[in-house]
C-alpha atoms as a PDB file:
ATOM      1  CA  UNK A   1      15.820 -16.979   0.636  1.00  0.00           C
ATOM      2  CA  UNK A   2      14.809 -14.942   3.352  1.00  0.00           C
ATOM      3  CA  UNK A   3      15.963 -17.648   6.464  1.00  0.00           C
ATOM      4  CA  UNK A   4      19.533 -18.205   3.979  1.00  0.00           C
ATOM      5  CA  UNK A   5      20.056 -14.669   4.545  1.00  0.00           C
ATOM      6  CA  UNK A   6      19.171 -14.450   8.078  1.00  0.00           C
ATOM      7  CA  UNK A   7      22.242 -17.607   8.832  1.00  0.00           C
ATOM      8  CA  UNK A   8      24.831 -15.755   6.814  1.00  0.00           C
ATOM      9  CA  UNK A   9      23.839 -12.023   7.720  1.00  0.00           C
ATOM     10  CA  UNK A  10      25.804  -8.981   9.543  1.00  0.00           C
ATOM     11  CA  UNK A  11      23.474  -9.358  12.512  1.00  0.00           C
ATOM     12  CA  UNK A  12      21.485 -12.620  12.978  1.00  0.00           C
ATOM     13  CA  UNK A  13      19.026 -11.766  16.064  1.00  0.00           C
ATOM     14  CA  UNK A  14      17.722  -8.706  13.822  1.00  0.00           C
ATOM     15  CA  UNK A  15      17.251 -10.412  10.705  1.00  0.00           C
ATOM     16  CA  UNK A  16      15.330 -13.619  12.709  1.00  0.00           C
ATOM     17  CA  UNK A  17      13.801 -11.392  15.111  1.00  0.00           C
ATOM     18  CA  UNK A  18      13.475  -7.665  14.000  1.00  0.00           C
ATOM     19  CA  UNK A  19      12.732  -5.551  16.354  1.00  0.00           C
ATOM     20  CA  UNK A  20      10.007  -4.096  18.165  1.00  0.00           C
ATOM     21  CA  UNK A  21       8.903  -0.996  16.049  1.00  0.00           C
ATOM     22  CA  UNK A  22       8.960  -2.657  12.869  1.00  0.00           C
ATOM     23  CA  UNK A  23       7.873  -6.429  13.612  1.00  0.00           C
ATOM     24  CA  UNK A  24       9.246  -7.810  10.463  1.00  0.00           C
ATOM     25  CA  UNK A  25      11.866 -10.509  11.409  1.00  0.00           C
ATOM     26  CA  UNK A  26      11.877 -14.155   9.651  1.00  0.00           C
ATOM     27  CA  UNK A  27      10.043 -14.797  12.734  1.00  0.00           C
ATOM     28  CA  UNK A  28       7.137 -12.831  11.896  1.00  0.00           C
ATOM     29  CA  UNK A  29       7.382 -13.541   8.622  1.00  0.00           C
ATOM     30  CA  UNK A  30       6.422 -17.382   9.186  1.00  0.00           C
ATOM     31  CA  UNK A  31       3.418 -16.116  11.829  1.00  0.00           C
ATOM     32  CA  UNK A  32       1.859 -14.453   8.630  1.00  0.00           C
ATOM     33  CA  UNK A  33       2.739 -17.283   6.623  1.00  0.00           C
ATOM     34  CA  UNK A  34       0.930 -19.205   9.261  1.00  0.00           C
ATOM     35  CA  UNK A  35      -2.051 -16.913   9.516  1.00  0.00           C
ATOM     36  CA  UNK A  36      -2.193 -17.233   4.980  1.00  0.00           C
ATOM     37  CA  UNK A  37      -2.829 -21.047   5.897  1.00  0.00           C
ATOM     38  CA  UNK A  38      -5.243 -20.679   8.679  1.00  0.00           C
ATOM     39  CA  UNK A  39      -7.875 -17.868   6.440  1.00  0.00           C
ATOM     40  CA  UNK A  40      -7.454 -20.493   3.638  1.00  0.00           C
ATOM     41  CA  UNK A  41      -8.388 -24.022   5.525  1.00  0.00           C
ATOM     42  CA  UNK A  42     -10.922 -22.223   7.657  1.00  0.00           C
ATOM     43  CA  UNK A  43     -12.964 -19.358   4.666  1.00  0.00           C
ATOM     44  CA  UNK A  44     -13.299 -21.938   2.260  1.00  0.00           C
ATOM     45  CA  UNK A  45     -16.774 -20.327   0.355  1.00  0.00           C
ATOM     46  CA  UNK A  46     -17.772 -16.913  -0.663  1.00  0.00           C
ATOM     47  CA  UNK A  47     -20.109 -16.408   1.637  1.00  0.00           C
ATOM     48  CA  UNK A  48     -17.581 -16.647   4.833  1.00  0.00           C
ATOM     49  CA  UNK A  49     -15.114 -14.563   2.838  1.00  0.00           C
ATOM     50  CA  UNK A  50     -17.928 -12.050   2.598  1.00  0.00           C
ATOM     51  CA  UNK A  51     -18.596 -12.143   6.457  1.00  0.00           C
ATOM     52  CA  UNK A  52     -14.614 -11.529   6.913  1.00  0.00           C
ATOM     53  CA  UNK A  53     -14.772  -8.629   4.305  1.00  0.00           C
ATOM     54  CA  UNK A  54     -17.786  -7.085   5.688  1.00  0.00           C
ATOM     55  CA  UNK A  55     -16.233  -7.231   9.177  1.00  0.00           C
ATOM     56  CA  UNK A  56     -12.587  -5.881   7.968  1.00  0.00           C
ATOM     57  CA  UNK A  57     -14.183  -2.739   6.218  1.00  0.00           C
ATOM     58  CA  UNK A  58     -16.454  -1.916   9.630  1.00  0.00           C
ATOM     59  CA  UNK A  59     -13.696  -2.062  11.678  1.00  0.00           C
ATOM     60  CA  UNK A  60     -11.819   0.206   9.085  1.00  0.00           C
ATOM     61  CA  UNK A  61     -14.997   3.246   8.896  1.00  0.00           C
ATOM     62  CA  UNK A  62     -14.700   2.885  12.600  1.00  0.00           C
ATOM     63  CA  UNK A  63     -10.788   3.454  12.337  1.00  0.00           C
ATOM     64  CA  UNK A  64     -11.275   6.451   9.587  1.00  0.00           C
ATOM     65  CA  UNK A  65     -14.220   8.144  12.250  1.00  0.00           C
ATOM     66  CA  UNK A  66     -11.695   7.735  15.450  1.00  0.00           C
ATOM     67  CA  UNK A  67      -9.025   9.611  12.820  1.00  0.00           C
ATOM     68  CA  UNK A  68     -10.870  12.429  11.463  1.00  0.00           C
ATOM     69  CA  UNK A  69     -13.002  13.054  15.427  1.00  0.00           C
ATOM     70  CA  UNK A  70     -10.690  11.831  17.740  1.00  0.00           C
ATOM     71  CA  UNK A  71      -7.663  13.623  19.105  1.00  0.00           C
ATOM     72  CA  UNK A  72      -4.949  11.844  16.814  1.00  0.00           C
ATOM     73  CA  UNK A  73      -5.671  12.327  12.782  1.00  0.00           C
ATOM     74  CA  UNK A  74      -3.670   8.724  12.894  1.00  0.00           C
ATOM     75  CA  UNK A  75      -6.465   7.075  14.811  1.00  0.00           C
ATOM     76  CA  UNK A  76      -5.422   4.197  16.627  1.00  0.00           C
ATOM     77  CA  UNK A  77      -2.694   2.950  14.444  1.00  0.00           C
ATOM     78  CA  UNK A  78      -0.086   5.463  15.437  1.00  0.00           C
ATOM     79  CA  UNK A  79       1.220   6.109  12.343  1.00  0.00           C
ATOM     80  CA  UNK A  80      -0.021   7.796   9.124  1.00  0.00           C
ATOM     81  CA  UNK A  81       2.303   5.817   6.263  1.00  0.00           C
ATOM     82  CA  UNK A  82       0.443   2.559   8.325  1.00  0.00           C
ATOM     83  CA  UNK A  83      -3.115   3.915   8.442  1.00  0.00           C
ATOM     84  CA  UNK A  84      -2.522   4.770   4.854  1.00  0.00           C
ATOM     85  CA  UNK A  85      -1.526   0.955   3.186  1.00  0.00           C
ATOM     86  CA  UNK A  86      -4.147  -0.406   6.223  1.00  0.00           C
ATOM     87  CA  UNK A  87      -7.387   1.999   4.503  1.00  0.00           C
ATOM     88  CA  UNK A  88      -5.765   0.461   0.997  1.00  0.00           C
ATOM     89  CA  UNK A  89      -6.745  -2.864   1.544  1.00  0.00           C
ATOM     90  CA  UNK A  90     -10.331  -2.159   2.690  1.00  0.00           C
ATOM     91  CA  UNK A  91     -10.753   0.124  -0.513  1.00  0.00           C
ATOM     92  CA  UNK A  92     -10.499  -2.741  -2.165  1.00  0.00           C
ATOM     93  CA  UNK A  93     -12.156  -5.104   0.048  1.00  0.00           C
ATOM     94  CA  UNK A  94     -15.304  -2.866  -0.681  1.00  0.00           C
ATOM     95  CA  UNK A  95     -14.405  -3.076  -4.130  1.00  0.00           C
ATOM     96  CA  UNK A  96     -14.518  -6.363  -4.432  1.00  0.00           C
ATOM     97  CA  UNK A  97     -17.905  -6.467  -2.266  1.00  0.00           C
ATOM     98  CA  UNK A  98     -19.420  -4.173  -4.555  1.00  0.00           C
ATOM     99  CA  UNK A  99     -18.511  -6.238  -7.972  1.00  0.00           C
ATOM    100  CA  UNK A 100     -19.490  -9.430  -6.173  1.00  0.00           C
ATOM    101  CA  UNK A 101     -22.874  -8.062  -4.811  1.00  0.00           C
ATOM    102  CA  UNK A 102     -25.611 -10.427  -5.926  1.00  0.00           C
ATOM    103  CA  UNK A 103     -28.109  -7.407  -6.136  1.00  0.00           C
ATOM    104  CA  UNK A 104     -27.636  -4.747  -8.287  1.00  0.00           C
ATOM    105  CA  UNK A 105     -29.704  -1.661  -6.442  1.00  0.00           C
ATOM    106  CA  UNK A 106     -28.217  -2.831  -2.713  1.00  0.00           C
ATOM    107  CA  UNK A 107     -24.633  -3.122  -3.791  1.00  0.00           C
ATOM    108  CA  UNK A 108     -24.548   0.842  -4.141  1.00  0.00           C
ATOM    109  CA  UNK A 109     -24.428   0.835  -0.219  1.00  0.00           C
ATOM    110  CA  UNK A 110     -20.886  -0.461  -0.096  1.00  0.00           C
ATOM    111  CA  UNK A 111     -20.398   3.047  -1.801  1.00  0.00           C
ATOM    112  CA  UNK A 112     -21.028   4.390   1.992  1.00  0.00           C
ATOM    113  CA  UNK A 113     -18.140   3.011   3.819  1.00  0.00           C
ATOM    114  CA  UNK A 114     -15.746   4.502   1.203  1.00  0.00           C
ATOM    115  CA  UNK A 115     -15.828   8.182   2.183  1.00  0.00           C
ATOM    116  CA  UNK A 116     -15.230   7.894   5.475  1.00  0.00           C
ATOM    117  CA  UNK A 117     -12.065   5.574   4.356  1.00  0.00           C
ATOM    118  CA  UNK A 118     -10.977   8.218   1.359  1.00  0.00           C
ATOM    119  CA  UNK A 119     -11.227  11.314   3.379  1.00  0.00           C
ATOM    120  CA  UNK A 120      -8.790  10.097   6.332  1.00  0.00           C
ATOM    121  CA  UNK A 121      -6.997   7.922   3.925  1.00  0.00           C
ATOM    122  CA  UNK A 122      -6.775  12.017   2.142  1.00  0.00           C
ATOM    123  CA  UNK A 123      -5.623  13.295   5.668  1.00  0.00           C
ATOM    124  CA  UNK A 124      -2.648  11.127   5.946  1.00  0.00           C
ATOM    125  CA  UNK A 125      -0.577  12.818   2.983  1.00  0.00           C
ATOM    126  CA  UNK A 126       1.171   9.770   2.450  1.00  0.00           C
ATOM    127  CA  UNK A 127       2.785  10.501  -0.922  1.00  0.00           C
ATOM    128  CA  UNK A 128       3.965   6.334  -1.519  1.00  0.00           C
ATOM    129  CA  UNK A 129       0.419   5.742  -0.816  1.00  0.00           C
ATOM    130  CA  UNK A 130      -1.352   7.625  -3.040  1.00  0.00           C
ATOM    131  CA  UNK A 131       0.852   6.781  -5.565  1.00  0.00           C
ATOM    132  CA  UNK A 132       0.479   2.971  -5.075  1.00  0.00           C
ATOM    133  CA  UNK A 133      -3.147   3.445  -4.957  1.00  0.00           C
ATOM    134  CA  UNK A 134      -3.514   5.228  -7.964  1.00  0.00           C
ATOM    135  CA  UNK A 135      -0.990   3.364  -9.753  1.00  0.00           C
ATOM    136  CA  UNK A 136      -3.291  -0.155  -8.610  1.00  0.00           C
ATOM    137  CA  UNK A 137      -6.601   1.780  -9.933  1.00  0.00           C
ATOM    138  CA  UNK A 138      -4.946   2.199 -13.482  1.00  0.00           C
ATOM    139  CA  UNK A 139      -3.817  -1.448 -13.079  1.00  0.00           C
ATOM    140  CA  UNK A 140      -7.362  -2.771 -11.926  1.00  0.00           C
ATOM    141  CA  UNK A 141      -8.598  -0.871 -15.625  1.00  0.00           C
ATOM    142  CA  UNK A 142      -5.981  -1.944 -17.363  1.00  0.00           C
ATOM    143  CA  UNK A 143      -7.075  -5.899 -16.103  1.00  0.00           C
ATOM    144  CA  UNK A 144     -10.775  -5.224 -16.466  1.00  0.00           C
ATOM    145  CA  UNK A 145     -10.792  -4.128 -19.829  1.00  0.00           C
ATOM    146  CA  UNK A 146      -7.960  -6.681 -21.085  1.00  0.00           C
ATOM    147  CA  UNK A 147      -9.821 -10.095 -19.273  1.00  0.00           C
ATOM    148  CA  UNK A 148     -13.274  -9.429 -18.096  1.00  0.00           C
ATOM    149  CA  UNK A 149     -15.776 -11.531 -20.020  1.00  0.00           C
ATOM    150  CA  UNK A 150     -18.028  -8.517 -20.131  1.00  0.00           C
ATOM    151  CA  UNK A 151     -17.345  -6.418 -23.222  1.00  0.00           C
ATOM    152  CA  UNK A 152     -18.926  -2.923 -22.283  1.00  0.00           C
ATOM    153  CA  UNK A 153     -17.124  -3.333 -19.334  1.00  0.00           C
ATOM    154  CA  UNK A 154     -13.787  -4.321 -20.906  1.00  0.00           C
ATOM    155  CA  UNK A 155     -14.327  -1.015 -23.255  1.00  0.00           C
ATOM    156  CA  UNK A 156     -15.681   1.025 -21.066  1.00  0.00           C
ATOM    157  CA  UNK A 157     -12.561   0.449 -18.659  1.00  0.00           C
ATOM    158  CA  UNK A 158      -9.763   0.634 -21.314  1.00  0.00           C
ATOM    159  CA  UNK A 159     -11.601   4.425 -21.831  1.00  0.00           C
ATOM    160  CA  UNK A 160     -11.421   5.026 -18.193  1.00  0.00           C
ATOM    161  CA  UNK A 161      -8.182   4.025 -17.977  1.00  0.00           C
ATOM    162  CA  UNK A 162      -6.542   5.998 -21.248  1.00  0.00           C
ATOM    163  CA  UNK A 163      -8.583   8.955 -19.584  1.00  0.00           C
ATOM    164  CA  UNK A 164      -6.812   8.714 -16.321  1.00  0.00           C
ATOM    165  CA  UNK A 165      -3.496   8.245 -17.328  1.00  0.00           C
ATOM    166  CA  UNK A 166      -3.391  10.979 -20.431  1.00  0.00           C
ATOM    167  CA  UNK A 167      -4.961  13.242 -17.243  1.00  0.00           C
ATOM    168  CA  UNK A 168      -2.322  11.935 -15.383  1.00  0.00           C
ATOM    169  CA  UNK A 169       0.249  12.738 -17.976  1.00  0.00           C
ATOM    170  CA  UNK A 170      -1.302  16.238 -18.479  1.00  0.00           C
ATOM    171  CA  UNK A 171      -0.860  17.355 -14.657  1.00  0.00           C
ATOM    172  CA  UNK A 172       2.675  16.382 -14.308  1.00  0.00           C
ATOM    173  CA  UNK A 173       3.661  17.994 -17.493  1.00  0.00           C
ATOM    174  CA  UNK A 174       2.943  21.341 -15.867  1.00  0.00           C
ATOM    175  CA  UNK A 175       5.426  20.171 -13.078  1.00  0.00           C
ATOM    176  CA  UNK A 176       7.306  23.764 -13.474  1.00  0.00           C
ATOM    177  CA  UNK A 177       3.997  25.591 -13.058  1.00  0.00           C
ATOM    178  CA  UNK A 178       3.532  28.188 -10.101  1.00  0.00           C
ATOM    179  CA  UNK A 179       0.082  26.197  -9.418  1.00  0.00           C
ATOM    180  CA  UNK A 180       1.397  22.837  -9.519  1.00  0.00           C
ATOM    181  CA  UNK A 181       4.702  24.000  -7.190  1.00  0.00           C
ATOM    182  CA  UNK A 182       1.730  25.184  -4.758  1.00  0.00           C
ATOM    183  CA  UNK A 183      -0.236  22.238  -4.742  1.00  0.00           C
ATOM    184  CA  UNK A 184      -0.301  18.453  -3.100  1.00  0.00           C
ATOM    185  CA  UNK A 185       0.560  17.262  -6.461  1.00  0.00           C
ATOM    186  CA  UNK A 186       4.705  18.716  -5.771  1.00  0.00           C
ATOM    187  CA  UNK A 187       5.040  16.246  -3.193  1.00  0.00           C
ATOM    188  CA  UNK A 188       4.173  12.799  -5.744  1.00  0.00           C
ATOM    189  CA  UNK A 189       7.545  13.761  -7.454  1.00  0.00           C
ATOM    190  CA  UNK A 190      11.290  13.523  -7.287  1.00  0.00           C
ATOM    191  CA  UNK A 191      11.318  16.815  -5.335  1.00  0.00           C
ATOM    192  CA  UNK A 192       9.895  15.738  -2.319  1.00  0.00           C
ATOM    193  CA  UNK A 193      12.484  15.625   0.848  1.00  0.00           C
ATOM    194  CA  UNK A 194      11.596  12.450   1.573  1.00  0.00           C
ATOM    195  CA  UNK A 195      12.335  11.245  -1.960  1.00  0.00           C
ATOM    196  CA  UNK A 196      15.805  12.761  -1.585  1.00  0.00           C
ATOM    197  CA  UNK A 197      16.173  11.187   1.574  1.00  0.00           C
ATOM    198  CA  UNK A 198      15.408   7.613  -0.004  1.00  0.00           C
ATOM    199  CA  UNK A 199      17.942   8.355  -2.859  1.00  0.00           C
ATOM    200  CA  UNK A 200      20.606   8.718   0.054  1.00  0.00           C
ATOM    201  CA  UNK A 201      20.087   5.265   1.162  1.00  0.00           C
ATOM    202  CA  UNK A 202      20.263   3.636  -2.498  1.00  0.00           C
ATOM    203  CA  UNK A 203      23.357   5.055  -3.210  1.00  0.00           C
ATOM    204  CA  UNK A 204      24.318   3.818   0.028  1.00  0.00           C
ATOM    205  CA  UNK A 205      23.095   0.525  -0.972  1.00  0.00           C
ATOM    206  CA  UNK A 206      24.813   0.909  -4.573  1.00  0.00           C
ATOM    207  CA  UNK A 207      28.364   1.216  -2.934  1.00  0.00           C
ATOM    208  CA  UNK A 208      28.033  -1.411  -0.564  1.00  0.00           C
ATOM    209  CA  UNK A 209      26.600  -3.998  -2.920  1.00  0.00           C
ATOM    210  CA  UNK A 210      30.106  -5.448  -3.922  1.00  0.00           C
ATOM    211  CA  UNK A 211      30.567  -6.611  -0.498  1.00  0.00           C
ATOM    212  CA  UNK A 212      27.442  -8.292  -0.389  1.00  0.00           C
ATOM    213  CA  UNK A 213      26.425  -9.201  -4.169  1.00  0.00           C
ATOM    214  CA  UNK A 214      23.981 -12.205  -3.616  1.00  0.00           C
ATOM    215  CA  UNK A 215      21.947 -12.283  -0.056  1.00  0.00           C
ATOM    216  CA  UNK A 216      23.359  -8.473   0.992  1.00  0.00           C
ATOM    217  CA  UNK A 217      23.978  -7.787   4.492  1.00  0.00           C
ATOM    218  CA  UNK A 218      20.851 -10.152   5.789  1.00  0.00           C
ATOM    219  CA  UNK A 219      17.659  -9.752   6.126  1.00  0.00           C
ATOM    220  CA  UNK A 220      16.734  -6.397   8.178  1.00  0.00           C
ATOM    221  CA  UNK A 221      20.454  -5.515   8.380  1.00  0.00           C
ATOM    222  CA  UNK A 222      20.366  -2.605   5.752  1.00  0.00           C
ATOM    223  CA  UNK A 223      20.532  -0.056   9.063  1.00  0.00           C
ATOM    224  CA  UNK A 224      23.748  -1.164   9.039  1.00  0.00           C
ATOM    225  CA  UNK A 225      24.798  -0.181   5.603  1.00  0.00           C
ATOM    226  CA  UNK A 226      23.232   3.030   5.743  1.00  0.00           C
ATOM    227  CA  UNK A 227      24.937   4.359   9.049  1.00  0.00           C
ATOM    228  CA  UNK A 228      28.349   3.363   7.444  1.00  0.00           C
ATOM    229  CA  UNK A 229      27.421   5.154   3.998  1.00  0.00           C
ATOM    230  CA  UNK A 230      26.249   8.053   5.248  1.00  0.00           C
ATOM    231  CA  UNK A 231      27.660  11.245   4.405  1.00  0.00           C
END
């Protein structure tokens, strides 16, 4: 779908190539397809998925110390939104190194590499971010306690995860509250600027969508769409 829009879109070199601050033309695309069929031929047992795991989350603690020491809170990465979905995945890589831990007093050490990884993942502010990851928590409960074949710990996360989200529905009822208008939590709702900003660009994307009903302007084009939209 993605190459049928790229041959009928507004601008063809962007949607095949991108461009150099994002990186996500068709032509990219097909390196990471690429890359999905190289980790799958070449990790082919648990153990070498381990080793790739292991390696992934070091390289992320080392990431989260250059962050919250070095001169840039962003580390390396150069932005926070990046650092932010890039910490995400090695949550759960640790996650899943924890569950999959063959001993059950040793696998509490893969609790270590998570606070280094939480507090600059905290640092970022990345509203979408925490969102996602809190939203993919309630979602990991919600699996555990509907398939796993362990039945304390299907019960004991369908508690964990009616818990969260009634706590979760508490603290955003009090959305009106002086505290909660004072607090990080103002910036996970509709109010936030950036929000506003993205509602801009649907509407944008709303009136232009006649024009365009089935593959839109092409892939990467939507720049295009916005400048002409915007008031």
């Amino acid at each position: 779908a993605i190459l049928i829009s790229c041959l009928i879109s507004v601008d063809f070199n962007l949607s095949f190539w991108g461009d150099a601050e994002r990186m996500l033309g068709f032509f990219h695309l097909v390196h990471f397809l690429i890359f999905y069929f190289i980790l799958i031929t070449v990790f082919r047992t648990w153990k070498e998925w381990r080793l790739l795991f292991q390696s992934s989350v070091l390289i992320a603690v080392i990431v989260s110390f250059i962050g919250l020491f070095g001169a840039d809170s962003y580390s390396t990465i150069g932005n926070t939104a990046y650092v932010s979905g890039y910490l995400i995945f090695n949550i759960y890589f640790v996650v899943l190194l924890f569950f999959r831990s063959p001993s059950k007093s040793l696998r509490w050490l893969y609790v270590l590499p998570l606070i280094p990884m939480l507090i600059e993942f905290k640092n970022m502010h990345t509203s979408g971010a925490i969102i996602g990851l809190t939203i993919s928590f309630l979602l990991m409960l919600l699996l555990l306690g509907l398939s796993h074949v362990n039945k304390k710990i299907r019960q004991g996360s369908l508690v964990l995860f009616i818990v969260a989200v009634i706590i979760i529905i508490g603290l955003f009822s009090q959305i009106n509250a002086p505290w909660f208008q004072n607090s990080f939590l103002k910036n996970l709702t509709s109010q936030k600027v950036t929000f506003q900003t993205r509602l801009i660009s649907w509407k944008g994307a709303f009136a232009d969508f006649h024009n365009h009903p089935i593959l839109g302007t092409g892939f990467g084009n939507y720049a295009i769409i916005f400048d002409k939209y915007f008031d």
